[in-house]
Each structure stands twice: as C-alpha cells, then as structure tokens.
N, C-alpha and C. Protein backbone atom coordinates (compact mmCIF):
# COMPACT_ATOMS: atom_id res chain seq x y z
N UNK A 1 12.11 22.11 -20.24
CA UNK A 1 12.59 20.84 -19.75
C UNK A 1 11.57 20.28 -18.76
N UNK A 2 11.25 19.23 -18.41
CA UNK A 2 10.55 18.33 -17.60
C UNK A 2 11.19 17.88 -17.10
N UNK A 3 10.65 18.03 -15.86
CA UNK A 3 11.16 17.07 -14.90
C UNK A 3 10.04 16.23 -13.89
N UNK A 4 10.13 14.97 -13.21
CA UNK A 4 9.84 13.90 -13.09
C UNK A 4 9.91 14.08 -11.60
N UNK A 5 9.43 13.68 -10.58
CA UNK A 5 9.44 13.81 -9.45
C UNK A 5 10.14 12.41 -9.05
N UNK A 6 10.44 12.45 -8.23
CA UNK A 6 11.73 11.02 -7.29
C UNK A 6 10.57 9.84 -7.51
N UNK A 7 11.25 8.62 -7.16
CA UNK A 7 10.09 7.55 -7.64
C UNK A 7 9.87 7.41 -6.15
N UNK A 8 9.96 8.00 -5.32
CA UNK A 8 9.07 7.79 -4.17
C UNK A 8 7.67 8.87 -3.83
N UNK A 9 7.97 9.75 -4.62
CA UNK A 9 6.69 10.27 -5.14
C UNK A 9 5.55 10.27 -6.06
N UNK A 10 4.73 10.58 -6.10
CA UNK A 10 3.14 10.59 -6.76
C UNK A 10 2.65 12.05 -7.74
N UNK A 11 2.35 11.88 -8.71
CA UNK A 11 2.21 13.36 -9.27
C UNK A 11 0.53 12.73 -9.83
N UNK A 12 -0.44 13.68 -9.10
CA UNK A 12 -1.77 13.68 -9.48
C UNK A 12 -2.27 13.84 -10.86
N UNK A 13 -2.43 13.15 -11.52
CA UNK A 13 -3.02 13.28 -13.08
C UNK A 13 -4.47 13.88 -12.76
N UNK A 14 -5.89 13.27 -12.34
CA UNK A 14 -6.50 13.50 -12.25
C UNK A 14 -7.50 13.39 -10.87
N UNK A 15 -8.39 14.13 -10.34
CA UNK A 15 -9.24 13.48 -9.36
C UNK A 15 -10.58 14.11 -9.94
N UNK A 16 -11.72 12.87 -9.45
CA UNK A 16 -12.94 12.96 -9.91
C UNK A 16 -13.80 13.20 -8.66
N UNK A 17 -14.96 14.00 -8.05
CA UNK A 17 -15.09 14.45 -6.92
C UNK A 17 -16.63 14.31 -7.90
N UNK A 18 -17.91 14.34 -6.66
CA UNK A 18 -19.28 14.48 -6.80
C UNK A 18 -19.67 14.90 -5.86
N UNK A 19 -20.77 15.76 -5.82
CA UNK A 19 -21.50 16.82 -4.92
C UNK A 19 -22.95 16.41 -5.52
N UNK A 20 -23.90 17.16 -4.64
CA UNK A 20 -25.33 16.86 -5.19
C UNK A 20 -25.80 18.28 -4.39
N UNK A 21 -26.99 18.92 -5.03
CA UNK A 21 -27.61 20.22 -4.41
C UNK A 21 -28.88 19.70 -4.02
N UNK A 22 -29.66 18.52 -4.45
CA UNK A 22 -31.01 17.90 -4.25
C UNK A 22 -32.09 18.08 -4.58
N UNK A 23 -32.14 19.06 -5.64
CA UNK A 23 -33.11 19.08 -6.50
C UNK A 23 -32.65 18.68 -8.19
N UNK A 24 -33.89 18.73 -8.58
CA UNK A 24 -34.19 18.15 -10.09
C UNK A 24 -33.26 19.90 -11.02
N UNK A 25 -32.56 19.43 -11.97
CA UNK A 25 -31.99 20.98 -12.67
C UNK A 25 -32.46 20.77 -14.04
N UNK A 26 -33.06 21.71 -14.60
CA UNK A 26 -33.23 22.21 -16.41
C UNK A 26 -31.80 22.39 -16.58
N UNK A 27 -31.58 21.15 -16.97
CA UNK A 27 -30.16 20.83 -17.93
C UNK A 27 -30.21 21.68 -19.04
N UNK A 28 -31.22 21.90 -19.83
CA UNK A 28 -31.08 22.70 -21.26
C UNK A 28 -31.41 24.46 -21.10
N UNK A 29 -31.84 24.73 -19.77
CA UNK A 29 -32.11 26.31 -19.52
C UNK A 29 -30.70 26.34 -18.92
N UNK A 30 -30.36 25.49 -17.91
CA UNK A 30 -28.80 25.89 -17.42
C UNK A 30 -27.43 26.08 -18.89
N UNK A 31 -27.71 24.91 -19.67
CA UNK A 31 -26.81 24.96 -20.58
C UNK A 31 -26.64 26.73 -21.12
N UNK A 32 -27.78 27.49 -21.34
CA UNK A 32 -27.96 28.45 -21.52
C UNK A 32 -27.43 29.94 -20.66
N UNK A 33 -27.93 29.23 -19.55
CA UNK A 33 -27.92 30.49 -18.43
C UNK A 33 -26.36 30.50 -17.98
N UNK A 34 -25.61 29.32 -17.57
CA UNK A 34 -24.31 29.32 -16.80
C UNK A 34 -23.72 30.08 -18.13
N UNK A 35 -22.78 30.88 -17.60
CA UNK A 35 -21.69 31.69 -18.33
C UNK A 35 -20.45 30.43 -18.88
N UNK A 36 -20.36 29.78 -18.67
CA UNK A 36 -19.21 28.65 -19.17
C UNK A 36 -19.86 27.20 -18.79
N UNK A 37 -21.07 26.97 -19.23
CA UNK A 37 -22.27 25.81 -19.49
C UNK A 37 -22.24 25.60 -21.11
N UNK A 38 -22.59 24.32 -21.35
CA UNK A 38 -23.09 23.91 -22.96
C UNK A 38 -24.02 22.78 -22.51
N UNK A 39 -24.60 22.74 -23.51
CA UNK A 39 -25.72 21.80 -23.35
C UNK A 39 -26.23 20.86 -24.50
N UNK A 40 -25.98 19.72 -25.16
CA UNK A 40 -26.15 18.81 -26.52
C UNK A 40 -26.28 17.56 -26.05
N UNK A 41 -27.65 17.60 -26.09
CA UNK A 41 -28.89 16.63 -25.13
C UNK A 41 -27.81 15.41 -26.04
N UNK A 42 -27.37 15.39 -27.48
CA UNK A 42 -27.32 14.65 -28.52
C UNK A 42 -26.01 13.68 -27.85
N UNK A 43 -24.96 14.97 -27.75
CA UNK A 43 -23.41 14.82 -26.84
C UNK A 43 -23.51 13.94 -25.52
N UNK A 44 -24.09 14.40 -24.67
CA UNK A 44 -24.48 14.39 -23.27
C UNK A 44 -25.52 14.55 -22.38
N UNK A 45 -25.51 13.80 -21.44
CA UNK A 45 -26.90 14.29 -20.65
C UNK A 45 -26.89 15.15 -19.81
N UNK A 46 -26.07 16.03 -19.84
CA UNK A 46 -25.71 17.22 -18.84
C UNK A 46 -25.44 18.11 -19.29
N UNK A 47 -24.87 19.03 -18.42
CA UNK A 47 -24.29 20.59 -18.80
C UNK A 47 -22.98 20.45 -18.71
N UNK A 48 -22.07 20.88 -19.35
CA UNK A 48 -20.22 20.60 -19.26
C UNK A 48 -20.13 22.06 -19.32
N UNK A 49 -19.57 22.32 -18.01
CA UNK A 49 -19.53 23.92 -17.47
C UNK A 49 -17.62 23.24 -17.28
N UNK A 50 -17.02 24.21 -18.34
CA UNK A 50 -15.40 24.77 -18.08
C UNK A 50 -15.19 25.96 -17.55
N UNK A 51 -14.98 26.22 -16.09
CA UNK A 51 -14.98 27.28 -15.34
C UNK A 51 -13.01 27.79 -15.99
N UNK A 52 -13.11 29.04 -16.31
CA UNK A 52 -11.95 29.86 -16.65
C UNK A 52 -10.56 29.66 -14.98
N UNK A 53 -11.51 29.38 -14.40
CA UNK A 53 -10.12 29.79 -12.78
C UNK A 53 -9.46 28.37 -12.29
N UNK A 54 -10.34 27.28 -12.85
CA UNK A 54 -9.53 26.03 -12.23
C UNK A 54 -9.46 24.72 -13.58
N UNK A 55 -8.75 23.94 -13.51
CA UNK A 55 -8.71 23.17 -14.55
C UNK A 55 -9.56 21.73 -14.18
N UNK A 56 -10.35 21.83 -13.72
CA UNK A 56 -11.74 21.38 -13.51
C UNK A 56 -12.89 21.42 -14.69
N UNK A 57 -13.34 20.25 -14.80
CA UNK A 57 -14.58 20.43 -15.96
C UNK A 57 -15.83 19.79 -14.64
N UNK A 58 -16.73 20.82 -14.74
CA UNK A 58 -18.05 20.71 -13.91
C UNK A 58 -18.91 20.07 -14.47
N UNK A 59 -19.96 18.59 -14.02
CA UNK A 59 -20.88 17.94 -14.79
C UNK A 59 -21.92 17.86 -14.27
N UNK A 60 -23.13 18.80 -14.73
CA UNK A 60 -23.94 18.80 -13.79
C UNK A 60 -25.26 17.66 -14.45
N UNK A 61 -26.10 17.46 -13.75
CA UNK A 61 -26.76 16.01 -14.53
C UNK A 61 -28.47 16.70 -13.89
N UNK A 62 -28.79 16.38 -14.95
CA UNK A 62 -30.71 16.47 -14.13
C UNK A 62 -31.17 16.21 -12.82
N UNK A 63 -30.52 15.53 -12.23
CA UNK A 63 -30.84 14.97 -10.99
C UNK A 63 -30.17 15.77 -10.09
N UNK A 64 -29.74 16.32 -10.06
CA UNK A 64 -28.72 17.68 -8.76
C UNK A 64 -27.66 17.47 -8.68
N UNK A 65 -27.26 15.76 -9.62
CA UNK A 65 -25.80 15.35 -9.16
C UNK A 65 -24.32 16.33 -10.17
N UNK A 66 -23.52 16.73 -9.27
CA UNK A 66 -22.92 17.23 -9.69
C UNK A 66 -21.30 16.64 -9.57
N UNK A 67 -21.03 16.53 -10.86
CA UNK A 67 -19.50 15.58 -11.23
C UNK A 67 -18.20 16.73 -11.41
N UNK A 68 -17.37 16.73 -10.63
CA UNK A 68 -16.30 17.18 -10.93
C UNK A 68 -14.84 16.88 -11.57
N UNK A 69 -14.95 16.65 -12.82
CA UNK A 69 -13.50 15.78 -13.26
C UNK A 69 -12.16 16.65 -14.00
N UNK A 70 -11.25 16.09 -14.18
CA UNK A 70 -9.52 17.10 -14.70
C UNK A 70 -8.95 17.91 -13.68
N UNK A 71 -9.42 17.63 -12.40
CA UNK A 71 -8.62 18.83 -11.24
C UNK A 71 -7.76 17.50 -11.27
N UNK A 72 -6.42 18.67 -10.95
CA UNK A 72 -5.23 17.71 -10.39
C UNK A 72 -5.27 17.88 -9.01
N UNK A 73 -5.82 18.48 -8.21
CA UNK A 73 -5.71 19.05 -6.52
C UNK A 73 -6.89 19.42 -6.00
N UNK A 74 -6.89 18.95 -4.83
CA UNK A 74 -7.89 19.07 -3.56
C UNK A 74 -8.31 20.15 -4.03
N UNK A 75 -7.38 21.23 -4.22
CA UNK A 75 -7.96 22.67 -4.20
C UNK A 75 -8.74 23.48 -5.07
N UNK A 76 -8.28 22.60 -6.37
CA UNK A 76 -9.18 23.03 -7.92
C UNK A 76 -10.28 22.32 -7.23
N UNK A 77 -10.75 21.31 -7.08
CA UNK A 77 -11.95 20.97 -7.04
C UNK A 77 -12.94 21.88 -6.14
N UNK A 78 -12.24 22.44 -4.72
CA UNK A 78 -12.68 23.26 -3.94
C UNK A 78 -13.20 24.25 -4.81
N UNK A 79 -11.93 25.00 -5.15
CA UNK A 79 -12.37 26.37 -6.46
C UNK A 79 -13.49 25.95 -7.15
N UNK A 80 -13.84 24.96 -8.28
CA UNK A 80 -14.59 24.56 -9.01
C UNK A 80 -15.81 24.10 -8.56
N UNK A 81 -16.34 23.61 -7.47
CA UNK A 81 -17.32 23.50 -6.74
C UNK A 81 -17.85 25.26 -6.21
N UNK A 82 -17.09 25.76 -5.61
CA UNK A 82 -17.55 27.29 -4.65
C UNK A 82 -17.48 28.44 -6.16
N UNK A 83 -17.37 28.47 -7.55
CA UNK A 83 -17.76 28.80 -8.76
C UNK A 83 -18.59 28.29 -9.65
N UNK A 84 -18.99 27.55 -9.39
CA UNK A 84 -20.14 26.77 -9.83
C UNK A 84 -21.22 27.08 -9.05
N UNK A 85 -20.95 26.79 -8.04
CA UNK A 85 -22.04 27.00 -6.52
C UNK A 85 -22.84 28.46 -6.64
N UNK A 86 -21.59 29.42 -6.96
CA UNK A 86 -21.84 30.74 -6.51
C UNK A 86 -22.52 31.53 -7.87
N UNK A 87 -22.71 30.39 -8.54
CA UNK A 87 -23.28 30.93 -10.56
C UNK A 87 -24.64 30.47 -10.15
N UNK A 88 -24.82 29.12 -9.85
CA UNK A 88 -25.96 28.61 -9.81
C UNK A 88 -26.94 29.30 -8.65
N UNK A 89 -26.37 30.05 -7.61
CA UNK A 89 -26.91 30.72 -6.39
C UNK A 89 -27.66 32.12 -6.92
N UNK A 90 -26.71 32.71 -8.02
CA UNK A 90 -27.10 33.45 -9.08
C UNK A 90 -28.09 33.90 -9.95
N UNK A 91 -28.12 32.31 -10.47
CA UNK A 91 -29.41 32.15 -11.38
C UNK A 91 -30.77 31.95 -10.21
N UNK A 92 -30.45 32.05 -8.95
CA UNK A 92 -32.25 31.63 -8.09
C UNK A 92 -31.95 30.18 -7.79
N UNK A 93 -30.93 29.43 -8.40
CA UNK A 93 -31.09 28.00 -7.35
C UNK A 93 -30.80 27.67 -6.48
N UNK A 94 -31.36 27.46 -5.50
CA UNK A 94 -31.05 26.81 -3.94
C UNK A 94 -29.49 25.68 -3.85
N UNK A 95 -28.74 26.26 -3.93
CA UNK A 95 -27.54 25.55 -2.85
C UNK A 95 -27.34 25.70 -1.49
N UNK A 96 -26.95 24.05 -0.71
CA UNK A 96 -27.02 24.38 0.92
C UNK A 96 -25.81 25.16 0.85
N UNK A 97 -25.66 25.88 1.96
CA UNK A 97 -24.70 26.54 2.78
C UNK A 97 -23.11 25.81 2.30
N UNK A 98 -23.01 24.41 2.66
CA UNK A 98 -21.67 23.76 2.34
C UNK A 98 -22.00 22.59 2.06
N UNK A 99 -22.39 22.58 1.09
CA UNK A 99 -22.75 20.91 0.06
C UNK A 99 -21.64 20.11 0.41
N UNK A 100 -21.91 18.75 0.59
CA UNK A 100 -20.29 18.04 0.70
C UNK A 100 -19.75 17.77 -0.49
N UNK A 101 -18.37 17.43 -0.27
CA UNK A 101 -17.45 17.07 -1.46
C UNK A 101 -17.11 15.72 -1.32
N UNK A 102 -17.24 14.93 -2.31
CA UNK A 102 -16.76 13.70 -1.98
C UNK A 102 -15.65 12.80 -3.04
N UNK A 103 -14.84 12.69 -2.37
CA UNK A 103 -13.59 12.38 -3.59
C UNK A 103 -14.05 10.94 -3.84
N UNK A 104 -14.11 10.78 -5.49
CA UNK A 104 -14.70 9.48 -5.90
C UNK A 104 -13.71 8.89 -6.66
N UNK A 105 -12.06 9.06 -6.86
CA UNK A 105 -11.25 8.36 -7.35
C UNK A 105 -10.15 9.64 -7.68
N UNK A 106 -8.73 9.43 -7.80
CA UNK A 106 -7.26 10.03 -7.60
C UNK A 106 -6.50 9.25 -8.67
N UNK A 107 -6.31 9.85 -9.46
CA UNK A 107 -5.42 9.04 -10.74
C UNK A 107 -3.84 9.44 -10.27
N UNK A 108 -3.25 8.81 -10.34
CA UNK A 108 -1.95 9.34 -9.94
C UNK A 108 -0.92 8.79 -10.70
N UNK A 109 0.80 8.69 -10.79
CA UNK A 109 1.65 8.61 -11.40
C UNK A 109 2.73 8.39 -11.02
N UNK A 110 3.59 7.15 -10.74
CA UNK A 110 4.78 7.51 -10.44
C UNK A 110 6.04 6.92 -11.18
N UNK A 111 7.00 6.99 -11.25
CA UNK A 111 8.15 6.75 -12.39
C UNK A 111 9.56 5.55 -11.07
N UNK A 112 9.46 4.18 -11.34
CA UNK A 112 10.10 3.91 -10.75
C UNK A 112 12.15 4.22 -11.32
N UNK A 113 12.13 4.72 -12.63
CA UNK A 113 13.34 4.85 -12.59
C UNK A 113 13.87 3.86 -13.07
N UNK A 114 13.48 2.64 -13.68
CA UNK A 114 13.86 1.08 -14.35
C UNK A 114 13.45 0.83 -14.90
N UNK A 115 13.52 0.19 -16.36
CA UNK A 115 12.69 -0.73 -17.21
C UNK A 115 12.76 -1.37 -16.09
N UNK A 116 11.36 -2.17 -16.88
CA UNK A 116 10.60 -3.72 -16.59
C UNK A 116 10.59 -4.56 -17.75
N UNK A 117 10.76 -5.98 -16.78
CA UNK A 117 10.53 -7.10 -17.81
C UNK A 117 9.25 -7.50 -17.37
N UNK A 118 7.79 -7.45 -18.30
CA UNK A 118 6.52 -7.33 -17.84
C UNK A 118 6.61 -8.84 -17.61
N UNK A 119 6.68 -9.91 -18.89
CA UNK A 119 6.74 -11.20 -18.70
C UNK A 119 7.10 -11.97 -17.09
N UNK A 120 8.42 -11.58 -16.54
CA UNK A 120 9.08 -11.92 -15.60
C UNK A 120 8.28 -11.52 -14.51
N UNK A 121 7.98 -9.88 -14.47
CA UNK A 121 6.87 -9.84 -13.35
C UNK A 121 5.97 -10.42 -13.24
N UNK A 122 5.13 -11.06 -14.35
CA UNK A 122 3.79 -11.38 -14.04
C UNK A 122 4.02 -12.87 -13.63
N UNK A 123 5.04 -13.28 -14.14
CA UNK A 123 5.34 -14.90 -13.26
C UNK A 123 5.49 -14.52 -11.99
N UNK A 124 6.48 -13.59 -11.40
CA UNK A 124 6.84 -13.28 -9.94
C UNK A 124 5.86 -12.75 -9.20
N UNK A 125 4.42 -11.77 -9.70
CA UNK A 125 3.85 -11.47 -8.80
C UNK A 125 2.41 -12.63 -8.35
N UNK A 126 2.28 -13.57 -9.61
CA UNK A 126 1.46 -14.64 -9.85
C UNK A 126 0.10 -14.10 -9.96
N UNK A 127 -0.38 -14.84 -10.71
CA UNK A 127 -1.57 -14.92 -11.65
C UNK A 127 -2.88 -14.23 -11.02
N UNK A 128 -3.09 -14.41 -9.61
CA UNK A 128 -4.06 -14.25 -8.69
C UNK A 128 -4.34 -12.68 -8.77
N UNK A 129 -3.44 -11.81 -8.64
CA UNK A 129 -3.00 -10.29 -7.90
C UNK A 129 -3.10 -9.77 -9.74
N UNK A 130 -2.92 -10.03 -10.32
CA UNK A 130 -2.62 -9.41 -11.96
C UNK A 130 -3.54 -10.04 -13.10
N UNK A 131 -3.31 -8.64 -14.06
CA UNK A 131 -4.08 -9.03 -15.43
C UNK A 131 -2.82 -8.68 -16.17
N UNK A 132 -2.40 -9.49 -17.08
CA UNK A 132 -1.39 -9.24 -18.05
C UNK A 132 -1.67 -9.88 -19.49
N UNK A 133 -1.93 -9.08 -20.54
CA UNK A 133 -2.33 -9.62 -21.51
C UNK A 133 -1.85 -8.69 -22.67
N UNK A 134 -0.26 -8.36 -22.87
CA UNK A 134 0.38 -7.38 -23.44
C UNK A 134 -0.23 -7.28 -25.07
N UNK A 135 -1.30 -8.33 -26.00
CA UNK A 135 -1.49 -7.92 -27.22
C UNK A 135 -2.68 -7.06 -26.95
N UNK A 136 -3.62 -7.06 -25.54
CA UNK A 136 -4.57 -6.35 -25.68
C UNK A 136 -4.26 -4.82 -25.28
N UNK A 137 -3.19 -5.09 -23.76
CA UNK A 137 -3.21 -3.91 -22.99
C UNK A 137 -1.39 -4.03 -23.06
N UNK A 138 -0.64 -2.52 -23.17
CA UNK A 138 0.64 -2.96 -22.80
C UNK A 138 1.39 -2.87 -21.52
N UNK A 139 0.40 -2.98 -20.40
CA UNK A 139 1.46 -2.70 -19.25
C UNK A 139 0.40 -3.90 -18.57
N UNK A 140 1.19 -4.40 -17.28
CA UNK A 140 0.05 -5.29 -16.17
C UNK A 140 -0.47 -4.38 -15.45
N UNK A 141 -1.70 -5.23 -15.04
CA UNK A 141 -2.80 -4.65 -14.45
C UNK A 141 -2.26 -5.48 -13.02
N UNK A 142 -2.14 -4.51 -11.93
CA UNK A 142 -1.51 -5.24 -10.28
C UNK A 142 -2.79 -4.82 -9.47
N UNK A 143 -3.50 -5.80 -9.19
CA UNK A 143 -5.01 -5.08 -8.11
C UNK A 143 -3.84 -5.87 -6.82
N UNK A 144 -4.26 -4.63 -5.78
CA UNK A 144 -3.72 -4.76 -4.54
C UNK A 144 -4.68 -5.17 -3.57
N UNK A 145 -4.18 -6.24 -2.44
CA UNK A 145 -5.49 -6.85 -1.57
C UNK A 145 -5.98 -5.79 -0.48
N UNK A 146 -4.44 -5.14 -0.04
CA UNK A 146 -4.78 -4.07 1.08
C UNK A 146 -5.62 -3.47 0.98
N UNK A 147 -5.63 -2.43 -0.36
CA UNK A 147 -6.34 -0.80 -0.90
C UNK A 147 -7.01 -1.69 -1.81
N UNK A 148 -7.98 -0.70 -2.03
CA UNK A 148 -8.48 -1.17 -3.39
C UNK A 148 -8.52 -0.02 -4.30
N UNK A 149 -7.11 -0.55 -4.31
CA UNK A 149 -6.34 0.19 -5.88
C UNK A 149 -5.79 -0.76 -6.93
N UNK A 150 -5.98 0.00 -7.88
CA UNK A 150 -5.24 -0.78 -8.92
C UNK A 150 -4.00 0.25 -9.28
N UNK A 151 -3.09 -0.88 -9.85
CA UNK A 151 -1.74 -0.30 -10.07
C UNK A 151 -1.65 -0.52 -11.76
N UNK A 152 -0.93 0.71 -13.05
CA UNK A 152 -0.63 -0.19 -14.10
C UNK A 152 0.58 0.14 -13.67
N UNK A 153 1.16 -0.96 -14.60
CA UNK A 153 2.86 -1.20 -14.43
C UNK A 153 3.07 -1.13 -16.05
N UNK A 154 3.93 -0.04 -16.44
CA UNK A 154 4.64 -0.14 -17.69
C UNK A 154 5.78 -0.74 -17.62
N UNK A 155 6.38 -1.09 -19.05
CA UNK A 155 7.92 -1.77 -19.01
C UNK A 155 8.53 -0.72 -18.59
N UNK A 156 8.39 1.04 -19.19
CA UNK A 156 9.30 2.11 -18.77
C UNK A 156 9.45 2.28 -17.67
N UNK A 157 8.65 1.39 -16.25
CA UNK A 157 8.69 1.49 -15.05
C UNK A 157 8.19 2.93 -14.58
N UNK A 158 7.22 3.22 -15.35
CA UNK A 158 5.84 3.98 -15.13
C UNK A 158 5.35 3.45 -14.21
N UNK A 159 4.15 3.57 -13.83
CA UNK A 159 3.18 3.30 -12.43
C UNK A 159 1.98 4.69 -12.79
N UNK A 160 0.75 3.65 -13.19
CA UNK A 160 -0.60 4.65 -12.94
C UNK A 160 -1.37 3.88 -11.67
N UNK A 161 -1.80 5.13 -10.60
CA UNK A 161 -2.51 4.32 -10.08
C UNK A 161 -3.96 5.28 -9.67
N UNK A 162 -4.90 3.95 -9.49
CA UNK A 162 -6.29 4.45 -9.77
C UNK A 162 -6.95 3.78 -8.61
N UNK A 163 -8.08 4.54 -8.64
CA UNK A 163 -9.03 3.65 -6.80
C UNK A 163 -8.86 4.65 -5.87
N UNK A 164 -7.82 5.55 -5.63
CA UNK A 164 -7.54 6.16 -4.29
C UNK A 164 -8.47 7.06 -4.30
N UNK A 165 -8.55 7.11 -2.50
CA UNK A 165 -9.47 8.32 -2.66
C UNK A 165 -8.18 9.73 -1.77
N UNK A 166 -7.24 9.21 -1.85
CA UNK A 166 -6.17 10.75 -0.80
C UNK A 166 -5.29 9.88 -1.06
N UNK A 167 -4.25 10.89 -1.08
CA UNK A 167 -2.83 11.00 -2.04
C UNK A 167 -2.16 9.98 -0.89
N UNK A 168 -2.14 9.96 0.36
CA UNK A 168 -1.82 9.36 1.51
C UNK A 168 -2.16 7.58 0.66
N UNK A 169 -3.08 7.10 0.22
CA UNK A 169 -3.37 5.69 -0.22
C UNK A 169 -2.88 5.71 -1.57
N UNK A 170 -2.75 6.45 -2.30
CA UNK A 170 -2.18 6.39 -4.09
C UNK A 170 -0.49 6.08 -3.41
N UNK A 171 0.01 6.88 -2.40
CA UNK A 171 1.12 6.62 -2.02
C UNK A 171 1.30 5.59 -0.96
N UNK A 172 0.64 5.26 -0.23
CA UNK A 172 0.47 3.87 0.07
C UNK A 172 0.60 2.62 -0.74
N UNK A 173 -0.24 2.89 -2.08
CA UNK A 173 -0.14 1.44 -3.13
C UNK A 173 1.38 2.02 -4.47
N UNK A 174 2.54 3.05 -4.04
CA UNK A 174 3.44 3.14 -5.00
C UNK A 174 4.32 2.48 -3.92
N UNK A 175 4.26 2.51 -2.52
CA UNK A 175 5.31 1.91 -1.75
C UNK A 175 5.03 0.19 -1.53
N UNK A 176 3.84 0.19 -1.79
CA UNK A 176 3.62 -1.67 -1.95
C UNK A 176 4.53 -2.14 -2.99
N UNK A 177 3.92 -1.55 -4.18
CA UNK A 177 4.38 -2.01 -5.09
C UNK A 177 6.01 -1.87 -5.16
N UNK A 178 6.44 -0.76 -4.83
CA UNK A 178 7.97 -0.34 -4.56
C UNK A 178 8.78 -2.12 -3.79
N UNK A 179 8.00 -2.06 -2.95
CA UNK A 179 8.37 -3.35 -1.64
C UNK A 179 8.10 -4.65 -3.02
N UNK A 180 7.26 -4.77 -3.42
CA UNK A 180 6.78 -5.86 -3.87
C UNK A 180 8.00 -6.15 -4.87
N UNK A 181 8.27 -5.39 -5.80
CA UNK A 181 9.10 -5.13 -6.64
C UNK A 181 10.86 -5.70 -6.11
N UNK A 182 11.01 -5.07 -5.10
CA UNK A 182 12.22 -4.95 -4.67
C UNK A 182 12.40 -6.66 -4.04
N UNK A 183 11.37 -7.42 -3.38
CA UNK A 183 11.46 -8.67 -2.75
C UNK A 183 11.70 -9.57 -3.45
N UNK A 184 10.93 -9.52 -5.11
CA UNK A 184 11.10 -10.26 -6.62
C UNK A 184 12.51 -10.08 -7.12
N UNK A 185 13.06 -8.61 -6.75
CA UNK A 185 14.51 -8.79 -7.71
C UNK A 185 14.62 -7.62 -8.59
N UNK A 186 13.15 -7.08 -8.94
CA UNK A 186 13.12 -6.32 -9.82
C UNK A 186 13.44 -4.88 -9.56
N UNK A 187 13.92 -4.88 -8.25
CA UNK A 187 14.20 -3.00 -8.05
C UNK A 187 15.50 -3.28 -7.15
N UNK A 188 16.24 -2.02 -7.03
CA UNK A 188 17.55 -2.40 -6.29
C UNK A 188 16.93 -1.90 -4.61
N UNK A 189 17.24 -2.16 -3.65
CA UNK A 189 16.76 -1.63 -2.54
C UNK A 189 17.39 -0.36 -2.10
C-alpha cells in the first residue's frame, strides 16, 4: 500500500548536487578503472558511475566537474560524493580534503488532496505568473516572484516543484501556492 504524505508536506523526488576536484580526468581510463564507471564517448561525455550504497548516479565529465543526480536526500548525495571520492583517491587522483557540495536544484512533490479546474486557475492566478497550454503540457506551469521556483500544478492537485535549493524553499513555494490557492476559492482553508 502507498501512502502519500499530508498536503502540507514535500516528498523529495530528486536532487542534483555538483562538486569539482580541479583537474582535467581520462574519462575513458576512468570508465575502465572505477569499479561501477562506464564509459560510451558515443552515449555520453562522461563516466556514469552507479555506486551500489546510495541511489545516486555519479557524472563525472573531463573537466573535474562532478554531477550528482537521483539522490532523494542530503545524505545520499553525501554517501555518493565520500564513495566516489574515496575510489578516485584510490586510483592516484588528487581529491582536496573536503571538496564542496553544492545543491544545484530539489525536485519535490506534494499532493494537495483536490482536483483542480486548470482552466479556472489559470484565469484566477492571471496570465503574468503562469504557462498553461493543456494540448502541449497537461498541468500549469506557476513561476513564483518570491523563490525562484517553479511550481507544476496537476488537475489531480499534484504539485511538482523545481528551482529549490533546501527542502525549507520547495516548502516555502507548496505553502504559497497552498495560500494562493485558498484566496482564489480553490482550496478549503
């Protein structure tokens, strides 16, 4: 059974995090050498290292830059950075001491608990703040002025939201929208 967290909560789909070590990397000797590395110059321009301990996919790129994407939590990415780190320290490459981490976007999720009438919203929230164009995309697109997040809005009264960089602002732009919602008519208070 599934269950759904309260619509005043946020459930992390994804966060995307980047690190850099600062040197130049043999993308096609690493593809080789990392124990859970691939390398298809054809596929990609990197190495796509799936570390076994976190649900993290590691992207490492020629240039030192290193992409971390599919962690749902602060903490996989931690894990997935300090296993990566500690492979590549392995093979003879220079990593600093504590490379920074830098959260570069928080996909998140929340379920308001109501259909929506998309039509009706997009008159009520007006034209300026939204993209609504249900034959291309089926939910509105709500960019917020505060954050710079974007919100989608399904009719199932879904909520994806994207831009954040800490769960503190993904939940910041579900209580806008919560407020925004509720001032239009469209949510009960």
């Amino acid at each position: 059974m599934t269950t759904h967290p309260p619509s005043n909560q946020i459930t992390i789909e994804n966060i995307v995090a980047t690190s850099a070590i600062e040197q130049e990397l043999d993308v096609a000797r690493l593809g080789d050498d990392l124990p859970s590395g691939t390398y298809d110059a054809e596929q990609f321009p990197g190495v796509i290292c799936r570390l076994p301990i976190t649900s993290a996919t590691m992207l490492l790129y020629r240039t030192g830059t290193i992409t971390c994407t599919g962690a749902n939590s602060i903490h996989d990415i931690e894990k997935g950075y300090e296993e990566l780190f500690t492979q590549l320290r392995n093979l003879g490459i220079s990593v600093p001491e504590e490379p920074s981490i830098s959260i570069e976007n928080m996909v998140s999720s929340a379920d308001l608990e109501t259909s929506l009438n998309l039509n009706a919203l997009a008159i009520g929230l007006g034209i300026e703040d939204i993209e609504y164009e249900p034959e291309q995309f089926p939910g509105l697109i709500y960019r917020l002025d505060e954050l710079p997040l974007v919100i989608l809005i399904l009719n199932s009264g879904k909520l994806v939201i994207t831009g954040a960089k800490t769960e503190t602002e993904a939940q910041t732009g579900v209580s806008h929208a919560k407020s925004r919602l509720s001032e239009l008519g469209f949510l009960d208070n």
